[in-house]
PDB file of N, CA and C in Angstrom:
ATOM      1  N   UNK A   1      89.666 202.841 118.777  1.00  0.00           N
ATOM      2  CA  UNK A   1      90.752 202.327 117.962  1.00  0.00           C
ATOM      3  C   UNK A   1      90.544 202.781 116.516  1.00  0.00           C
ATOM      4  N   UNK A   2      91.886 203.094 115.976  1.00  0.00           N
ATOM      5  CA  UNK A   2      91.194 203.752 114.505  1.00  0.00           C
ATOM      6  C   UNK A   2      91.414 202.717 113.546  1.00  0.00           C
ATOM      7  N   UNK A   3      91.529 203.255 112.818  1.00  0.00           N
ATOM      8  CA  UNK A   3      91.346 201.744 111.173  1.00  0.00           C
ATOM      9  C   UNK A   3      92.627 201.241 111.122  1.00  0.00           C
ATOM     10  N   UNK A   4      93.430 201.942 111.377  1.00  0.00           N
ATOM     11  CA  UNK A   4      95.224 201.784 110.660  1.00  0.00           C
ATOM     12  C   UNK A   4      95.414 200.813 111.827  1.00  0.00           C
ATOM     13  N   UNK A   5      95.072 201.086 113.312  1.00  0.00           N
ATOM     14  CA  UNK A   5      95.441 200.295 114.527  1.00  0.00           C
ATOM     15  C   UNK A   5      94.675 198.697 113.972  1.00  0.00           C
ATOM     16  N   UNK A   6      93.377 198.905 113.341  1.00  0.00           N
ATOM     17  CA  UNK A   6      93.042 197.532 113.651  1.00  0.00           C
ATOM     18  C   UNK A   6      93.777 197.041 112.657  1.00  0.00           C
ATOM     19  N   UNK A   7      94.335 197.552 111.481  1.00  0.00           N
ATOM     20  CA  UNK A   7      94.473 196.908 110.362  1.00  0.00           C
ATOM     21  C   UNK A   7      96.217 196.636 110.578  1.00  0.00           C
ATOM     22  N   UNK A   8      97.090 197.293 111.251  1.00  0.00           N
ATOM     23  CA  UNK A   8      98.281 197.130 111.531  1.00  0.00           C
ATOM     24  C   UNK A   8      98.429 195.480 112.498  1.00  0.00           C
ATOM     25  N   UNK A   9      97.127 195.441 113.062  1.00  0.00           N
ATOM     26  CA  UNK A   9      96.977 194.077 114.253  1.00  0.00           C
ATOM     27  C   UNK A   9      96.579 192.762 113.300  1.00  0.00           C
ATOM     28  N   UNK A  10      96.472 192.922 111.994  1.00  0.00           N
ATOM     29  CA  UNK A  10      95.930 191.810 111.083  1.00  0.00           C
ATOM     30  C   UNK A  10      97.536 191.050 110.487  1.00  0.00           C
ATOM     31  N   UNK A  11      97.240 189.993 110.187  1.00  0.00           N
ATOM     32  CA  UNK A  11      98.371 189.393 109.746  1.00  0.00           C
ATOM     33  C   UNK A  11      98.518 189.999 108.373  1.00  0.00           C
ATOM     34  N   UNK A  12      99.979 189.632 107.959  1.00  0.00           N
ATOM     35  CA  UNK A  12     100.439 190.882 106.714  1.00  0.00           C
ATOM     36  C   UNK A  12     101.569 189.757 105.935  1.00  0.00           C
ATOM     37  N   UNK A  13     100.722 189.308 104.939  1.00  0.00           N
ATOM     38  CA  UNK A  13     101.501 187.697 104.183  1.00  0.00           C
ATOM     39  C   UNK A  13     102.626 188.479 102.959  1.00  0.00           C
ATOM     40  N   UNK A  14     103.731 188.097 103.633  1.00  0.00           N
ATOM     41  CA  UNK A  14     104.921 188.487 102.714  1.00  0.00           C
ATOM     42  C   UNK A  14     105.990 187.709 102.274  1.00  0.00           C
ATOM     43  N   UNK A  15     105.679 187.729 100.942  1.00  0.00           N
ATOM     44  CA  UNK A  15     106.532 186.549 100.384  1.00  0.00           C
ATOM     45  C   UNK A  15     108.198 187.052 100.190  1.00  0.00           C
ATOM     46  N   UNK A  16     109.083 186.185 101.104  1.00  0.00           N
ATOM     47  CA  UNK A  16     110.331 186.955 101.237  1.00  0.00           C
ATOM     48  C   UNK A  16     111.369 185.972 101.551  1.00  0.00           C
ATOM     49  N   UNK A  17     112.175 186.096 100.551  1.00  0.00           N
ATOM     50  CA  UNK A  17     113.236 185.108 101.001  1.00  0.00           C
ATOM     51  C   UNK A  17     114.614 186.022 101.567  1.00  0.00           C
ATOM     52  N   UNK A  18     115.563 184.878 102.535  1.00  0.00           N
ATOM     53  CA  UNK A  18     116.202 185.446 103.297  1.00  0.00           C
ATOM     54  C   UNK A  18     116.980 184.381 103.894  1.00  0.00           C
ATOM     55  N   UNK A  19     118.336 185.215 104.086  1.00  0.00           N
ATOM     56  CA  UNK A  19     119.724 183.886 104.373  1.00  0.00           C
ATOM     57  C   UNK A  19     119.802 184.666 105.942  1.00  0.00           C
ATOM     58  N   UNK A  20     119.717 182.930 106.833  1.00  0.00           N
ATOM     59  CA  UNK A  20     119.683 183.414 107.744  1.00  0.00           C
ATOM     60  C   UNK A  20     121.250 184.173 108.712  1.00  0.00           C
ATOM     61  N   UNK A  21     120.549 184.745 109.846  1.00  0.00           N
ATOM     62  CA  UNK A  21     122.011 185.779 110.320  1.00  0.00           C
ATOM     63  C   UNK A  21     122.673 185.033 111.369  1.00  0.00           C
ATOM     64  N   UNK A  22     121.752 183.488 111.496  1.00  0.00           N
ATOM     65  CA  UNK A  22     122.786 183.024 112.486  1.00  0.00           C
ATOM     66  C   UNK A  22     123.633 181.697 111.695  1.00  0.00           C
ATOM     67  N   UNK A  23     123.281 181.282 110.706  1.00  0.00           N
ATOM     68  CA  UNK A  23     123.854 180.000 109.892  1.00  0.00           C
ATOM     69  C   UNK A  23     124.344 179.963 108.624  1.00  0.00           C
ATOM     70  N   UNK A  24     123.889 181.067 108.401  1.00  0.00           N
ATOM     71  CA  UNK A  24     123.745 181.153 106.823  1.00  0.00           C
ATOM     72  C   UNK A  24     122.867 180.421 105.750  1.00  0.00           C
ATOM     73  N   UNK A  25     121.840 179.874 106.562  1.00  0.00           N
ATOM     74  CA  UNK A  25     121.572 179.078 104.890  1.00  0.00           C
ATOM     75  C   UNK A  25     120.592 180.076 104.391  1.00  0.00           C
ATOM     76  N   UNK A  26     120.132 179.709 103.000  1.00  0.00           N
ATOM     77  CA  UNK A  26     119.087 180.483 102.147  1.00  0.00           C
ATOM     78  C   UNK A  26     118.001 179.792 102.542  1.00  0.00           C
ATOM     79  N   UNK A  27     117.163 180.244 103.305  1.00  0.00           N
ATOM     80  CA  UNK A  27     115.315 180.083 102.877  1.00  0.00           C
ATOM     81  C   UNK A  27     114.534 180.852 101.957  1.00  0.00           C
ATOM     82  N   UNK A  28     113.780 180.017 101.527  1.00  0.00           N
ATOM     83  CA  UNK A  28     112.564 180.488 100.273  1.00  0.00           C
ATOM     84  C   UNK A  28     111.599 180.593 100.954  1.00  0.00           C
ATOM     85  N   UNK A  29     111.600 182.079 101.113  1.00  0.00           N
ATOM     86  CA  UNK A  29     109.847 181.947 101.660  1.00  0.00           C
ATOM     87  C   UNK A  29     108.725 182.189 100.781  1.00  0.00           C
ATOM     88  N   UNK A  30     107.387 181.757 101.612  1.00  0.00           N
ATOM     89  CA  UNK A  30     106.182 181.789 100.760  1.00  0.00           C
ATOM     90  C   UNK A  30     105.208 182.695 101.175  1.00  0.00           C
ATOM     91  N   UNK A  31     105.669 183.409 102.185  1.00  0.00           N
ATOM     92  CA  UNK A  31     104.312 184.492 102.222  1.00  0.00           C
ATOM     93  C   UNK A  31     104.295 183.922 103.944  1.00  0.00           C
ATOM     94  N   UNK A  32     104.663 182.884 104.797  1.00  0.00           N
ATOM     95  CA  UNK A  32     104.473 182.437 105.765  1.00  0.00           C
ATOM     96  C   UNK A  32     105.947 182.318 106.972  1.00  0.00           C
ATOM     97  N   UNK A  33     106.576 182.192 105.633  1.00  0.00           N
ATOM     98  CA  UNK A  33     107.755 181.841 106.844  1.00  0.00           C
ATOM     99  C   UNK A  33     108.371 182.996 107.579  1.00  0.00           C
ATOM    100  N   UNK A  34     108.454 182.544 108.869  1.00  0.00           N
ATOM    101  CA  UNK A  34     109.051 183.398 109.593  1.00  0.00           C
ATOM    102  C   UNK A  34     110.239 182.712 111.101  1.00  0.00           C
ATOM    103  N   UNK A  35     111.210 181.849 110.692  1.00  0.00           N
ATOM    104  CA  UNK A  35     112.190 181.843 111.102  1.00  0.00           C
ATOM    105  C   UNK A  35     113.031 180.386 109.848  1.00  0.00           C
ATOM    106  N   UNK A  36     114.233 180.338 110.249  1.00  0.00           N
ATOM    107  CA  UNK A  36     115.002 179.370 109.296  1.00  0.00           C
ATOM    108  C   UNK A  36     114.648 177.991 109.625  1.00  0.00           C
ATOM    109  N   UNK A  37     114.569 177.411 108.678  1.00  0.00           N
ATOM    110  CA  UNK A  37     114.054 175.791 108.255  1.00  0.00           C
ATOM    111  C   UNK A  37     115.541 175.019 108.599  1.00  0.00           C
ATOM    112  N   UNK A  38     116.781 175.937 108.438  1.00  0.00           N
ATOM    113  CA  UNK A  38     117.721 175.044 109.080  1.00  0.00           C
ATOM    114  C   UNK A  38     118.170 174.877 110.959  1.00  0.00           C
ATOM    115  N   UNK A  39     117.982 176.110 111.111  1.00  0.00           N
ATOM    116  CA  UNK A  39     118.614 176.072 112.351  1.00  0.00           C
ATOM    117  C   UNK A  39     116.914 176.794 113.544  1.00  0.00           C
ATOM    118  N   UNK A  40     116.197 177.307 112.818  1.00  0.00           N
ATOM    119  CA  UNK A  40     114.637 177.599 113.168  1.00  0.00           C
ATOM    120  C   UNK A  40     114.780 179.118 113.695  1.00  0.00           C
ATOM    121  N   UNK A  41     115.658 179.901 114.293  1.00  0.00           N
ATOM    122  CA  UNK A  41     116.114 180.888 114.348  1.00  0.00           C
ATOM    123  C   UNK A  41     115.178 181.637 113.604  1.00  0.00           C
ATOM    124  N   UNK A  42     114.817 182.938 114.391  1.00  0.00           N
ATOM    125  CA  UNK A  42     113.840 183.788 113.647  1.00  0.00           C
ATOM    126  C   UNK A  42     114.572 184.966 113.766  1.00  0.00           C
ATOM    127  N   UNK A  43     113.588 186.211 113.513  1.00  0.00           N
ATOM    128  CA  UNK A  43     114.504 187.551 114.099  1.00  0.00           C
ATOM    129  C   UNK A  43     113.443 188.378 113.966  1.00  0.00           C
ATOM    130  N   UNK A  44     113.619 189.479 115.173  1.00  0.00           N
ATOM    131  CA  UNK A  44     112.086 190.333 115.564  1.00  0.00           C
ATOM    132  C   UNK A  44     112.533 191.400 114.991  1.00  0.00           C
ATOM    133  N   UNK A  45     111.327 191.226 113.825  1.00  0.00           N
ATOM    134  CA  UNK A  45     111.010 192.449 112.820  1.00  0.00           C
ATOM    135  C   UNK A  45     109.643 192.432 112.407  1.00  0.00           C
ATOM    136  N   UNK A  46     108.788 192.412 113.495  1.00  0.00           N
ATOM    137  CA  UNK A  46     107.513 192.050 113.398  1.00  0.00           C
ATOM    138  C   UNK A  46     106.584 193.109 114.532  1.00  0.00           C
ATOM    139  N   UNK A  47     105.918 193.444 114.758  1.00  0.00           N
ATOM    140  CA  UNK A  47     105.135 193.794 116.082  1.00  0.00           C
ATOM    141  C   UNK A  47     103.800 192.634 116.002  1.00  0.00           C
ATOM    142  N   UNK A  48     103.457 193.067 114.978  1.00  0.00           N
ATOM    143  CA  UNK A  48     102.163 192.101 114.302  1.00  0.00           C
ATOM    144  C   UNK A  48     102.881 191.235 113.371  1.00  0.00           C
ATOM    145  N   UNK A  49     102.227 190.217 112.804  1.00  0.00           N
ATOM    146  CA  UNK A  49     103.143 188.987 111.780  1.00  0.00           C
ATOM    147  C   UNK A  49     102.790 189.922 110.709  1.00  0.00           C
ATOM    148  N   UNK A  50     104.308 189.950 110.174  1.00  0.00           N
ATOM    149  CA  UNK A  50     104.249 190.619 108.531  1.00  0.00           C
ATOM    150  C   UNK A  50     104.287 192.312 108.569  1.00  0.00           C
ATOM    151  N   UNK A  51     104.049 192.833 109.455  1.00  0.00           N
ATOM    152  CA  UNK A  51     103.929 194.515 109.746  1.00  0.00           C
ATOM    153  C   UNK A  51     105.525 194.581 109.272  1.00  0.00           C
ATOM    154  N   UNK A  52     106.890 194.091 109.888  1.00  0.00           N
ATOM    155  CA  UNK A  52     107.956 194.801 109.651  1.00  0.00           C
ATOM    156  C   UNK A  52     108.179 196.062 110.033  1.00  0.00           C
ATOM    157  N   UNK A  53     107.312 196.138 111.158  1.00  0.00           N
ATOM    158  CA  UNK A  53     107.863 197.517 112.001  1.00  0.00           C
ATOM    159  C   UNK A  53     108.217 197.124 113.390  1.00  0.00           C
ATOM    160  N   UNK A  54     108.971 196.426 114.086  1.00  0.00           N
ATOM    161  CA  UNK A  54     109.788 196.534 115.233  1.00  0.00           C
ATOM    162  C   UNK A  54     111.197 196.673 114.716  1.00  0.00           C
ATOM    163  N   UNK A  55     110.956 197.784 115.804  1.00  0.00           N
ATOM    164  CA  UNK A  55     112.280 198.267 115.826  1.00  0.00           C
ATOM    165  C   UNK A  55     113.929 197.458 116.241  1.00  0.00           C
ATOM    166  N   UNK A  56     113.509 196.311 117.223  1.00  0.00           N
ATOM    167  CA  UNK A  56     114.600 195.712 117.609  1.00  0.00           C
ATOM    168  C   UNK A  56     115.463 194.995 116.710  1.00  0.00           C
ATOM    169  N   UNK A  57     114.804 194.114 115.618  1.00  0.00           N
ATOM    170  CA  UNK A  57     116.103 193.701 114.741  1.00  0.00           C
ATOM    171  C   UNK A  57     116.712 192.396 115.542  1.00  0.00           C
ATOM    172  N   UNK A  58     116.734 192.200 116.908  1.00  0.00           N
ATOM    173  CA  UNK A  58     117.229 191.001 117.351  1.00  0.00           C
ATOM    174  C   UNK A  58     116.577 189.992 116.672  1.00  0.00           C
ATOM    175  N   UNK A  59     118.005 188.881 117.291  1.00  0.00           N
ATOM    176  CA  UNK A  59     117.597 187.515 116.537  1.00  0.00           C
ATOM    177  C   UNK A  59     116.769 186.937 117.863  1.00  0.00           C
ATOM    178  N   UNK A  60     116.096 185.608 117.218  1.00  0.00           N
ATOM    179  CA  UNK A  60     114.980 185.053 118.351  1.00  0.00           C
ATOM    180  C   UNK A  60     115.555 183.888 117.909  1.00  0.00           C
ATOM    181  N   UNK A  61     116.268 183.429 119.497  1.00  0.00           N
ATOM    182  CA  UNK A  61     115.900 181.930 119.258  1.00  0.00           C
ATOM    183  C   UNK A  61     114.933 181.106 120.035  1.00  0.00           C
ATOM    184  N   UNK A  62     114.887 179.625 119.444  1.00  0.00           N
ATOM    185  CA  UNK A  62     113.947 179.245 119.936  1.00  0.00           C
ATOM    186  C   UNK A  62     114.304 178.621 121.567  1.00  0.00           C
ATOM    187  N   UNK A  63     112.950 178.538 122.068  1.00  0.00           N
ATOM    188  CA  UNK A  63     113.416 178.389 123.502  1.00  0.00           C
ATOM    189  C   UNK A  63     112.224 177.110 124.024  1.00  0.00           C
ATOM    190  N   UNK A  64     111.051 176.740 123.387  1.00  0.00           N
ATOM    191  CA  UNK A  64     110.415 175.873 123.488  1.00  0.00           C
ATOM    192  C   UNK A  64     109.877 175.141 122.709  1.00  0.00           C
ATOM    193  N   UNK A  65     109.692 174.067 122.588  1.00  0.00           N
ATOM    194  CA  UNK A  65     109.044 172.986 122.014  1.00  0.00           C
ATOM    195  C   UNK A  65     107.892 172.736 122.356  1.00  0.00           C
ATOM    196  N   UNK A  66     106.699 172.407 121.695  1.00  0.00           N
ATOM    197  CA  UNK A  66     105.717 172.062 121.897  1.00  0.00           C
ATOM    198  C   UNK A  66     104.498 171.283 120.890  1.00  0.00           C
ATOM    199  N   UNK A  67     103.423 170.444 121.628  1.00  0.00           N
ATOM    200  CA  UNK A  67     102.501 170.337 120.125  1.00  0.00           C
ATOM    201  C   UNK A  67     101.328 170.657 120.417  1.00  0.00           C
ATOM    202  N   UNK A  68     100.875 171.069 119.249  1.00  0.00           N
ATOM    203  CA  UNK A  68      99.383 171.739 119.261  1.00  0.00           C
ATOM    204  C   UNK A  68      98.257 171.079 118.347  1.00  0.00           C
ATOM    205  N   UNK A  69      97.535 170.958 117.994  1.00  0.00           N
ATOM    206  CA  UNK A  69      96.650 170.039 117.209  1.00  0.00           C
ATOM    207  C   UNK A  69      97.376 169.706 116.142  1.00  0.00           C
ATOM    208  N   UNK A  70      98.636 168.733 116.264  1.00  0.00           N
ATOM    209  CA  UNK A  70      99.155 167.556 115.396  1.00  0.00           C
ATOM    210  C   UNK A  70     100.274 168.420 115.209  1.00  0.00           C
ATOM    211  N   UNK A  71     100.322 169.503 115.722  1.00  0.00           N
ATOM    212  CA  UNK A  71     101.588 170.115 114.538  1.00  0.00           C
ATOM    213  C   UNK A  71     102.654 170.525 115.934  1.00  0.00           C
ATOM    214  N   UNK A  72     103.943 170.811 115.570  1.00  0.00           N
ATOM    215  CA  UNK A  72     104.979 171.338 116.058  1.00  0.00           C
ATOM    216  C   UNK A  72     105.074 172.659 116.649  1.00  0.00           C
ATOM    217  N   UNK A  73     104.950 173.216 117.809  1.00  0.00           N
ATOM    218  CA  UNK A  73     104.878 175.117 117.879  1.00  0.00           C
ATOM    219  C   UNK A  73     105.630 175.330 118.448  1.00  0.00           C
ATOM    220  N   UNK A  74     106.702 176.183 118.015  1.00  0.00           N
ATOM    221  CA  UNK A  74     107.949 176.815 118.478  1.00  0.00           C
ATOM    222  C   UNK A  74     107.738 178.471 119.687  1.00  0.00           C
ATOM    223  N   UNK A  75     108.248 178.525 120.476  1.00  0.00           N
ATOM    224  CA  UNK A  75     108.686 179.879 120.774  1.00  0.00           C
ATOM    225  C   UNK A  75     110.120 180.217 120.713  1.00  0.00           C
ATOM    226  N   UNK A  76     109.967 181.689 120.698  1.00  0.00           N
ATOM    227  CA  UNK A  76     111.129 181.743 119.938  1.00  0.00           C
ATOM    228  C   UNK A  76     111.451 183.052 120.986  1.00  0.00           C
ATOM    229  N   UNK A  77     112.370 183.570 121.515  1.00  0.00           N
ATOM    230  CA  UNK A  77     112.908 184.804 122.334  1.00  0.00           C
ATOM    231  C   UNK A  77     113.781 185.482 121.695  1.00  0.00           C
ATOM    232  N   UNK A  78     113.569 186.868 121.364  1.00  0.00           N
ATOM    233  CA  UNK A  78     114.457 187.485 121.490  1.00  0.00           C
ATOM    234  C   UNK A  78     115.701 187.967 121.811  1.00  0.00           C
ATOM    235  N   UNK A  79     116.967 187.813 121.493  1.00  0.00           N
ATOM    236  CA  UNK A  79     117.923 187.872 122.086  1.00  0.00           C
ATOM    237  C   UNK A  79     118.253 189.336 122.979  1.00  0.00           C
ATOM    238  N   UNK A  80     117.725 190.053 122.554  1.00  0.00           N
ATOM    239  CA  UNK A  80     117.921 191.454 122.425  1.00  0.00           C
ATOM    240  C   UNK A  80     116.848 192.220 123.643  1.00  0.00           C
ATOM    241  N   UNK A  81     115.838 191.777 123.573  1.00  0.00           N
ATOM    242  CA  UNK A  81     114.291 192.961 123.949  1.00  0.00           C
ATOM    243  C   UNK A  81     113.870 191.554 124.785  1.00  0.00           C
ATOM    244  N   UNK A  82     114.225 190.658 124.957  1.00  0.00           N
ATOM    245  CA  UNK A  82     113.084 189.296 125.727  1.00  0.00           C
ATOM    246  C   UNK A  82     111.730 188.951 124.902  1.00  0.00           C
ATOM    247  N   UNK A  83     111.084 189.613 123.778  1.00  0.00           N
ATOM    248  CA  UNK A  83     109.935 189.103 123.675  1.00  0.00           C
ATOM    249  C   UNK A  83     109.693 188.036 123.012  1.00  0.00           C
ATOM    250  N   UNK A  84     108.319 187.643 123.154  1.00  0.00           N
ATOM    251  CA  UNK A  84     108.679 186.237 122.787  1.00  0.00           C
ATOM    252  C   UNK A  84     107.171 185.948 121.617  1.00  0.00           C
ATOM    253  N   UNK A  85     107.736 185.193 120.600  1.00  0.00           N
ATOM    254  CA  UNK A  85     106.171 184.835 119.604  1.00  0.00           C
ATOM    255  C   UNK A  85     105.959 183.208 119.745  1.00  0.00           C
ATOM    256  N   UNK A  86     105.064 182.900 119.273  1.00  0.00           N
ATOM    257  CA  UNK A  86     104.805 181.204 118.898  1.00  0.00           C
ATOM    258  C   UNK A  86     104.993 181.011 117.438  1.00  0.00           C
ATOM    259  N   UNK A  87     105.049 180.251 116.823  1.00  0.00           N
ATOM    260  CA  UNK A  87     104.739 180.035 115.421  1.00  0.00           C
ATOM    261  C   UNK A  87     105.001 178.370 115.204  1.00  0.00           C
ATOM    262  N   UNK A  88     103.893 177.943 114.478  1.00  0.00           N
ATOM    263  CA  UNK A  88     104.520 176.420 113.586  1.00  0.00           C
ATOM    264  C   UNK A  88     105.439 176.032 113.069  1.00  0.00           C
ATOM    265  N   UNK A  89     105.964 175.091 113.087  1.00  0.00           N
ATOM    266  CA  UNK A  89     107.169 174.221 112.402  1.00  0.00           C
ATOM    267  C   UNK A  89     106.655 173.804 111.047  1.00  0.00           C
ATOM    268  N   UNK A  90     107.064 173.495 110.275  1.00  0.00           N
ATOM    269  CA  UNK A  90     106.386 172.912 108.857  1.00  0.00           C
ATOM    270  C   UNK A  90     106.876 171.806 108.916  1.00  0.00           C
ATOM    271  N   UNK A  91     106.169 170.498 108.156  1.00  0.00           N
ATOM    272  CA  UNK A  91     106.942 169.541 108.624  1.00  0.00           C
ATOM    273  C   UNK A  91     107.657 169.175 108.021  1.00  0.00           C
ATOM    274  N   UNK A  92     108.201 169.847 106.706  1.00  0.00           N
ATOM    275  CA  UNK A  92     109.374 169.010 106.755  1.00  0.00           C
ATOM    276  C   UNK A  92     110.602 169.557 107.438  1.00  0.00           C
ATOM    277  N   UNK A  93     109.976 170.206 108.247  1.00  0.00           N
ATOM    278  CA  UNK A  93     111.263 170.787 109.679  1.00  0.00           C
ATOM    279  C   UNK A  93     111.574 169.710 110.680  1.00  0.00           C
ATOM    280  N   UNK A  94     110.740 168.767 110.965  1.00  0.00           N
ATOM    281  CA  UNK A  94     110.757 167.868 111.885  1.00  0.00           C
ATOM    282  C   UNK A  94     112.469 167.410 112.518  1.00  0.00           C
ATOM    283  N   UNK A  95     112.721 167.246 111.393  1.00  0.00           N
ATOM    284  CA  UNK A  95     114.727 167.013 111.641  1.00  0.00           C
ATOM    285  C   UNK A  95     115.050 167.711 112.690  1.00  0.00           C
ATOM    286  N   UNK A  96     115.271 169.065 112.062  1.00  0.00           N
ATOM    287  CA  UNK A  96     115.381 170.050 113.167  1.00  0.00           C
ATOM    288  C   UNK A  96     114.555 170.675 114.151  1.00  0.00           C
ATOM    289  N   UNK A  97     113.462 170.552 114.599  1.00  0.00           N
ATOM    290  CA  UNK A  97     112.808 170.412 115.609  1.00  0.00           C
ATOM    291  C   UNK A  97     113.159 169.185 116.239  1.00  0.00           C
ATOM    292  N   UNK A  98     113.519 168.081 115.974  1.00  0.00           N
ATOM    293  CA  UNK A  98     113.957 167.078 116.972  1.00  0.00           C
ATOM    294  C   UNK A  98     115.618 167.294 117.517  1.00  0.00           C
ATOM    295  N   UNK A  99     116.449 167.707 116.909  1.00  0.00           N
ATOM    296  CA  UNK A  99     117.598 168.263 116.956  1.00  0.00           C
ATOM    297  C   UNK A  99     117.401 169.294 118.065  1.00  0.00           C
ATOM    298  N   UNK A 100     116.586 170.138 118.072  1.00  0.00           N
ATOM    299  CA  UNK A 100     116.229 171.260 118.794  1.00  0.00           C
ATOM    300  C   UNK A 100     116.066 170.548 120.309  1.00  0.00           C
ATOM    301  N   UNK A 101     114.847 169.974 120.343  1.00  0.00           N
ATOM    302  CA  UNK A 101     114.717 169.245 121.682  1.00  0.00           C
ATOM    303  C   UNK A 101     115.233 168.334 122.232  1.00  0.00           C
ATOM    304  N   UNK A 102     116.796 168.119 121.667  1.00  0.00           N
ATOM    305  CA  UNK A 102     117.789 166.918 122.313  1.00  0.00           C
ATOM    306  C   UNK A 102     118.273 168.419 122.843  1.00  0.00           C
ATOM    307  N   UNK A 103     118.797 169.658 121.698  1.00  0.00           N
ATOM    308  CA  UNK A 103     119.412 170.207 122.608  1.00  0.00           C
ATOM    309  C   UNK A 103     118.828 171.183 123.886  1.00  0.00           C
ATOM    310  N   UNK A 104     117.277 171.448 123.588  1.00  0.00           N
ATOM    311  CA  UNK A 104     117.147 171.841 124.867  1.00  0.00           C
ATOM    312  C   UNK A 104     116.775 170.834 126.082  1.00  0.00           C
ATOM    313  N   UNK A 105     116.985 169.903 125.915  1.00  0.00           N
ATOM    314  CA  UNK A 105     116.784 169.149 126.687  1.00  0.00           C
ATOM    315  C   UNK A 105     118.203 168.998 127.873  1.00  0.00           C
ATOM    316  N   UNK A 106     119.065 169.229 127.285  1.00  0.00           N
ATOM    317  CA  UNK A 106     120.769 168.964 127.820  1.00  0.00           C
ATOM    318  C   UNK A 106     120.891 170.217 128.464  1.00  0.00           C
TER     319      UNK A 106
END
């Protein structure tokens, strides 16, 4: 494996704000976020977290709920390609993470 491979596989903290493509609202990001705080909606532009090299561009929504040592963990699918990431909820997402699991629950 050469240097660029291992170093492309490391997380890549980018502070980036961005209105999302399925709701519109504005998120402020901090170097961490990676889907919307309103509706949780992400979008695959990632291979590795923070790289910004996949090519697909689809939006990811979320498709599971879950908890992991105290905290909230989302997966999220691709609309486009099927793949799928995990990532944390922050909490003051909780609203909408509970919103989320009435509606996948139905």
């Amino acid at each position: 494996m050469t240097e660029s491979q291992r170093t492309s596989r490391r997380f890549q903290r980018r502070v980036e704000d961005f209105t999302c493509e399925l709701c519109g609202a504005f998120n402020v990001g901090d170097g961490y976020t990676n889907h919307c705080s309103a509706c949780l909606t992400s979008k695959h532009v990632d291979i590795h977290p923070g790289d910004r090299t996949a090519a697909c561009g689809g939006l990811m929504r979320p498709v599971c709920v879950d908890a992991k040592h105290g905290r909230w963990r989302l997966t999220h699918r691709c609309v486009r390609c099927g793949f799928e990431r995990t990532n944390y909820a922050r909490p003051e997402e909780t609203e909408a993470v509970i919103r989320l699991t009435r509606d996948l629950a139905s």
